[in-house]
PDB file of N, CA and C in Angstrom:
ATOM      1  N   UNK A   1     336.038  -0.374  61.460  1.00  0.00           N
ATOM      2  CA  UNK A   1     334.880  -0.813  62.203  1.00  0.00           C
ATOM      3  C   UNK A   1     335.289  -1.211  63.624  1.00  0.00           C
ATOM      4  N   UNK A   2     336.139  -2.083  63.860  1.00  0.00           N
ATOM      5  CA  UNK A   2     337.189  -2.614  65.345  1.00  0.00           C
ATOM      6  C   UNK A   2     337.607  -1.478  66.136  1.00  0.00           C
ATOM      7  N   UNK A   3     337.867  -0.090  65.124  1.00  0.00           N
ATOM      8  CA  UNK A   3     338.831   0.879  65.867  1.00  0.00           C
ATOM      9  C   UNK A   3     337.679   1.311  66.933  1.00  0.00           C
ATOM     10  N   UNK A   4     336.520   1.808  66.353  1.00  0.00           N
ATOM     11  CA  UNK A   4     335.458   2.463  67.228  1.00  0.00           C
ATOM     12  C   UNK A   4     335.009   1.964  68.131  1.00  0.00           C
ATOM     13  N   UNK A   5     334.912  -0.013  68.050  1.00  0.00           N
ATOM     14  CA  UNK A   5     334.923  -0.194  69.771  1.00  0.00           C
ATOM     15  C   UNK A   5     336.040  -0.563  70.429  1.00  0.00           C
ATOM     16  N   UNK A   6     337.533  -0.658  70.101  1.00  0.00           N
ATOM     17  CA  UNK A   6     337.965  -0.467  71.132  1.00  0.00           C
ATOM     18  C   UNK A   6     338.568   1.074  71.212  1.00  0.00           C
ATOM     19  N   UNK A   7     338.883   2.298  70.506  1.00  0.00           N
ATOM     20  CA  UNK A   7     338.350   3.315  70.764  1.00  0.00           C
ATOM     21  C   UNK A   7     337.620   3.492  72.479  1.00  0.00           C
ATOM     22  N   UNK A   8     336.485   3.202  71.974  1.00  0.00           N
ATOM     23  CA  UNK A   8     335.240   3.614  72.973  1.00  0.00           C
ATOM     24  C   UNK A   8     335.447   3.011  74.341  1.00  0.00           C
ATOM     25  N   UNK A   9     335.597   1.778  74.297  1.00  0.00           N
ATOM     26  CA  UNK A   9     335.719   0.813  75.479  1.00  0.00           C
ATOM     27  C   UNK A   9     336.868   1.268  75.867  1.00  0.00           C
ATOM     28  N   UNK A  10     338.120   2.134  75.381  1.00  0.00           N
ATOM     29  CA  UNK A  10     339.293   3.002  76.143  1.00  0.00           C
ATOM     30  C   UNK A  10     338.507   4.133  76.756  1.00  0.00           C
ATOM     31  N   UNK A  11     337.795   4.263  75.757  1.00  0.00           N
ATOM     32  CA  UNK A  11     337.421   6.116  76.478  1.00  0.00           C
ATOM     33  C   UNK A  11     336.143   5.771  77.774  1.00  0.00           C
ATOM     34  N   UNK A  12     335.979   4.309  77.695  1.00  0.00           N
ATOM     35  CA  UNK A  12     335.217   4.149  79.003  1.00  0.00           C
ATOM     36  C   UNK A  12     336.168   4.120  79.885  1.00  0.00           C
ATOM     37  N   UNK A  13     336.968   2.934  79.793  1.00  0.00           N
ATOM     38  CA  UNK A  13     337.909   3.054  81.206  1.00  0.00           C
ATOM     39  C   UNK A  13     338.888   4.056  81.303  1.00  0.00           C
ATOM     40  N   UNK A  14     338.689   5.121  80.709  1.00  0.00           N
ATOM     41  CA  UNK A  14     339.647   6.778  81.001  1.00  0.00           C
ATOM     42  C   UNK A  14     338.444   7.084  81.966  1.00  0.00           C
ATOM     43  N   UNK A  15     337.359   7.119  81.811  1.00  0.00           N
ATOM     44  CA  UNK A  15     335.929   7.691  82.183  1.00  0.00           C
ATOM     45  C   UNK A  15     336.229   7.291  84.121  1.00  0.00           C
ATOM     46  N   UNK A  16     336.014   6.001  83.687  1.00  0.00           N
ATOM     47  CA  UNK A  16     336.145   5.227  85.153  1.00  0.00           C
ATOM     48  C   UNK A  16     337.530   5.441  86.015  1.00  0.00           C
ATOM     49  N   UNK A  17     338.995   5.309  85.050  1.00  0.00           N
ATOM     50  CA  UNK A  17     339.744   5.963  85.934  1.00  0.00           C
ATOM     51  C   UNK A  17     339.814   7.415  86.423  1.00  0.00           C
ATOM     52  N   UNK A  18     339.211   8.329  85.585  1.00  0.00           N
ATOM     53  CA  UNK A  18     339.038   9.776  86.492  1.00  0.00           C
ATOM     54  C   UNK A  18     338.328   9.548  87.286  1.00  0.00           C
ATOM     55  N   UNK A  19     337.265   8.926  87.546  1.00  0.00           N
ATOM     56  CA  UNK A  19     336.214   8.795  88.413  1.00  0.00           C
ATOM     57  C   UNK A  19     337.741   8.389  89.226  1.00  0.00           C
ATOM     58  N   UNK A  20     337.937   7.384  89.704  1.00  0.00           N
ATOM     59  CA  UNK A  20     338.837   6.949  90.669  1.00  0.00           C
ATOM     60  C   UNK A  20     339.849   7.787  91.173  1.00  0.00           C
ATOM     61  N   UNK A  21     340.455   8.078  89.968  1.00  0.00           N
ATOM     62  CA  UNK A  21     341.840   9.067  90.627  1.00  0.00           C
ATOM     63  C   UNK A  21     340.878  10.123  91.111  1.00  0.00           C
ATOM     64  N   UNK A  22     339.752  10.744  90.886  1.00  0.00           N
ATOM     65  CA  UNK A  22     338.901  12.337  91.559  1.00  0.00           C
ATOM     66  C   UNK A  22     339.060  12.013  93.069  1.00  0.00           C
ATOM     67  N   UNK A  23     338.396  10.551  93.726  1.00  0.00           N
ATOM     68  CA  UNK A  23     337.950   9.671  94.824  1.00  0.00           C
ATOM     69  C   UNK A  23     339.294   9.266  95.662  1.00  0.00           C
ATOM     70  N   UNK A  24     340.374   9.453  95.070  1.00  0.00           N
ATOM     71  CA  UNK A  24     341.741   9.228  95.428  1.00  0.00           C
ATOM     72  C   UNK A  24     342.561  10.528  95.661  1.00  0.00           C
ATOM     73  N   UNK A  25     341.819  11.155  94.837  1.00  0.00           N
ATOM     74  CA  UNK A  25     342.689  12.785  95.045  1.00  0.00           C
ATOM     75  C   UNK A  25     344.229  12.534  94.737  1.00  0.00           C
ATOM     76  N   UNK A  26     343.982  11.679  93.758  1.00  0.00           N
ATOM     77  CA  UNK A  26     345.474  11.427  92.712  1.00  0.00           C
ATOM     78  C   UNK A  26     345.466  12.471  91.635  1.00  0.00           C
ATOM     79  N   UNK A  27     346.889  13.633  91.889  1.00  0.00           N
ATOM     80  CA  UNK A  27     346.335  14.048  90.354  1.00  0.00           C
ATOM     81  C   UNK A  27     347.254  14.306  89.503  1.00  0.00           C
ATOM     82  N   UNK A  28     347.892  13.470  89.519  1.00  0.00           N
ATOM     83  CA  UNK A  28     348.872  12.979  88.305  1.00  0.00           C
ATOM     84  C   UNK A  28     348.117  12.138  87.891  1.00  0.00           C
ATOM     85  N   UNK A  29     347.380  11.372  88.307  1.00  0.00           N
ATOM     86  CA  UNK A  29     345.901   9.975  87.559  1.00  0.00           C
ATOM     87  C   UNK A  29     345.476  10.877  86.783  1.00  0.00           C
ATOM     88  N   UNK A  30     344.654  11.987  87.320  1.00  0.00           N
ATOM     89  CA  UNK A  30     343.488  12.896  86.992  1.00  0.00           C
ATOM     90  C   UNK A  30     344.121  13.560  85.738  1.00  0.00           C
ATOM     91  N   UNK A  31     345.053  13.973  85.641  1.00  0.00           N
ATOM     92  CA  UNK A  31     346.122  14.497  84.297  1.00  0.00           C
ATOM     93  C   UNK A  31     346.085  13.386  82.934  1.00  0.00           C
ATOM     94  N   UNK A  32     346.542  12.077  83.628  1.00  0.00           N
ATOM     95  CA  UNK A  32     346.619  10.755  82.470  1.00  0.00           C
ATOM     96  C   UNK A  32     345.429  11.021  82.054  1.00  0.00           C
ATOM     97  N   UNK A  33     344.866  10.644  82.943  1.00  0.00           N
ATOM     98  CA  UNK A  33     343.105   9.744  82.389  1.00  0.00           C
ATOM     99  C   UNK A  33     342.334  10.837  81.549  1.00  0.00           C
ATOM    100  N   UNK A  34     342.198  12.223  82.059  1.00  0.00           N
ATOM    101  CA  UNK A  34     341.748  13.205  81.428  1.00  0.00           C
ATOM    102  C   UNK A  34     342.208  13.411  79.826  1.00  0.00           C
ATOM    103  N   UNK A  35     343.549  13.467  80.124  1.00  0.00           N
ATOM    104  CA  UNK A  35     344.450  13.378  78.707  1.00  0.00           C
ATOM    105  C   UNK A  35     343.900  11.924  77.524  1.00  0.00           C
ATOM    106  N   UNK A  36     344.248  10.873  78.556  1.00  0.00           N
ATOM    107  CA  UNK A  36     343.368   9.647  77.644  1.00  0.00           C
ATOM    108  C   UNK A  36     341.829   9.422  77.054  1.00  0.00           C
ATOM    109  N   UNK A  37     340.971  10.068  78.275  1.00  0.00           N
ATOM    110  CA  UNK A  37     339.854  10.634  77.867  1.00  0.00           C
ATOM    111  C   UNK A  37     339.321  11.395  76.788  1.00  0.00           C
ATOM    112  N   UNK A  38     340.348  12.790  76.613  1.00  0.00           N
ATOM    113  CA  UNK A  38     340.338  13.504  75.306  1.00  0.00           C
ATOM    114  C   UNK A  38     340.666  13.252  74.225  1.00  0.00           C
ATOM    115  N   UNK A  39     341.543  12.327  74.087  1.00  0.00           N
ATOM    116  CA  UNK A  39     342.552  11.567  72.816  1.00  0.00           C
ATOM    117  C   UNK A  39     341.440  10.678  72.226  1.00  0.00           C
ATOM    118  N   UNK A  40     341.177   9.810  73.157  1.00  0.00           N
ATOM    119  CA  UNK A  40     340.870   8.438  72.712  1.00  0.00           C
ATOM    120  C   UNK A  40     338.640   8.964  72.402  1.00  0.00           C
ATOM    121  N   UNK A  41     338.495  10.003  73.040  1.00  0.00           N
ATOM    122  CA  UNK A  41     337.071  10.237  73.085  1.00  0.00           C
ATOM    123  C   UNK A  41     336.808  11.263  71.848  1.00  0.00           C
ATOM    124  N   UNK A  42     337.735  11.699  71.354  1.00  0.00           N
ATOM    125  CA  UNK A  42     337.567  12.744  70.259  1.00  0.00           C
ATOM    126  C   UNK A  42     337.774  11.399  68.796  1.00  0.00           C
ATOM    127  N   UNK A  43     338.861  10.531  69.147  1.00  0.00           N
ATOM    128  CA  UNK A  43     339.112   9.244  67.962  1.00  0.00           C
ATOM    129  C   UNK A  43     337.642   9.007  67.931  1.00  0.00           C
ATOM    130  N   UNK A  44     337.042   8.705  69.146  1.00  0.00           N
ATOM    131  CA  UNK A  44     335.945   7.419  69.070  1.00  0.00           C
ATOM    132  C   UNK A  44     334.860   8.626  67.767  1.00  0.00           C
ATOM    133  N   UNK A  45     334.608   9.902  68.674  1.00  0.00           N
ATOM    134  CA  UNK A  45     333.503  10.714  68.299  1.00  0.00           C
ATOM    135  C   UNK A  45     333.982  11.053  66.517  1.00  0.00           C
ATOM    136  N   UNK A  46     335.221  11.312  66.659  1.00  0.00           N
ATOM    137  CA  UNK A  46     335.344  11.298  64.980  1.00  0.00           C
ATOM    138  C   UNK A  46     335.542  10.216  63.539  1.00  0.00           C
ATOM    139  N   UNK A  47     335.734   9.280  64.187  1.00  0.00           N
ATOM    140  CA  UNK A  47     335.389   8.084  63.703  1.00  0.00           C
ATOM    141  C   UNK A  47     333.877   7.421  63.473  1.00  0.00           C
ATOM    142  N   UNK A  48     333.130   7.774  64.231  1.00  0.00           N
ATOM    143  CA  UNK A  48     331.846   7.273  64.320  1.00  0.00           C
ATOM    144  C   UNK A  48     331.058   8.437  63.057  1.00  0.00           C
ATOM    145  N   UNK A  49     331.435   9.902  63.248  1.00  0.00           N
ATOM    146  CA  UNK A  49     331.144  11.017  61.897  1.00  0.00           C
ATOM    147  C   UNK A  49     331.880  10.755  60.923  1.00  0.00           C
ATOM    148  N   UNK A  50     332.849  10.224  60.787  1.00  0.00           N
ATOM    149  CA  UNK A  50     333.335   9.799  59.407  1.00  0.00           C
ATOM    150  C   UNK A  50     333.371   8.505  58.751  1.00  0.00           C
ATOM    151  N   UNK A  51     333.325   7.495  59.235  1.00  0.00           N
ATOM    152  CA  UNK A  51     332.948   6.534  59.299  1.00  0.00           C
ATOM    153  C   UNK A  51     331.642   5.608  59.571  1.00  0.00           C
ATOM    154  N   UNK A  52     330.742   6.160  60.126  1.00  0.00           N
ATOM    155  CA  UNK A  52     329.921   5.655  60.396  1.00  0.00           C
ATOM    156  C   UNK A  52     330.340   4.612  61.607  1.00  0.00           C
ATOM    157  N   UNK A  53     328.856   4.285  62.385  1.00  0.00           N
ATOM    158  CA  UNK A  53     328.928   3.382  63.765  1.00  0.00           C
ATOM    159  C   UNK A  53     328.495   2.214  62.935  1.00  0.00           C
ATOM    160  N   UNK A  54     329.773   1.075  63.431  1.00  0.00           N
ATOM    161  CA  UNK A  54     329.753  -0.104  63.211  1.00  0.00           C
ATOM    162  C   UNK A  54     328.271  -0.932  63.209  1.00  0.00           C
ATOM    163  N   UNK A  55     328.064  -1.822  62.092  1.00  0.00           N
ATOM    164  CA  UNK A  55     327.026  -2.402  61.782  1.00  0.00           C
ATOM    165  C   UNK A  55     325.417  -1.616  61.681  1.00  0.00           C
ATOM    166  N   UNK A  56     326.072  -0.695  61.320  1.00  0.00           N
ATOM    167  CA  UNK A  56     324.712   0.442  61.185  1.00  0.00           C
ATOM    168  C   UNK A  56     324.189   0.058  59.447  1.00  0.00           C
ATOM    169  N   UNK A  57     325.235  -1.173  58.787  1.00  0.00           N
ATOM    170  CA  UNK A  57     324.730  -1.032  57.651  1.00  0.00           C
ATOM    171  C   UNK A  57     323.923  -2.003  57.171  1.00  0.00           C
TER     172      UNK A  57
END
């Protein structure tokens, strides 16, 4: 139940650091964050289908 929000609340601030590193034209950032983005946003999305979203019960 814990994993999916902090899960999610990672795959926000991956969200927000691409936004930044794009605005910075960092792209070794743009590599991390993208990478963290996909990892941590595929956990959140497959956790929430197999598990169900916290307090939905």
């Amino acid at each position: 139940m814990g994993f999916v929000i902090i899960t999610a609340l990672v795959s926000l601030l991956a969200v927000f650091g691409t936004i930044s590193s794009l605005k910075n034209k960092n792209a070794l950032g743009i590599v991390f964050a993208l990478a963290t983005l996909g990892v941590f946003g595929w956990f959140t999305i497959m956790t929430v289908l197999h598990s169900g979203y916290p307090g939905g019960h």
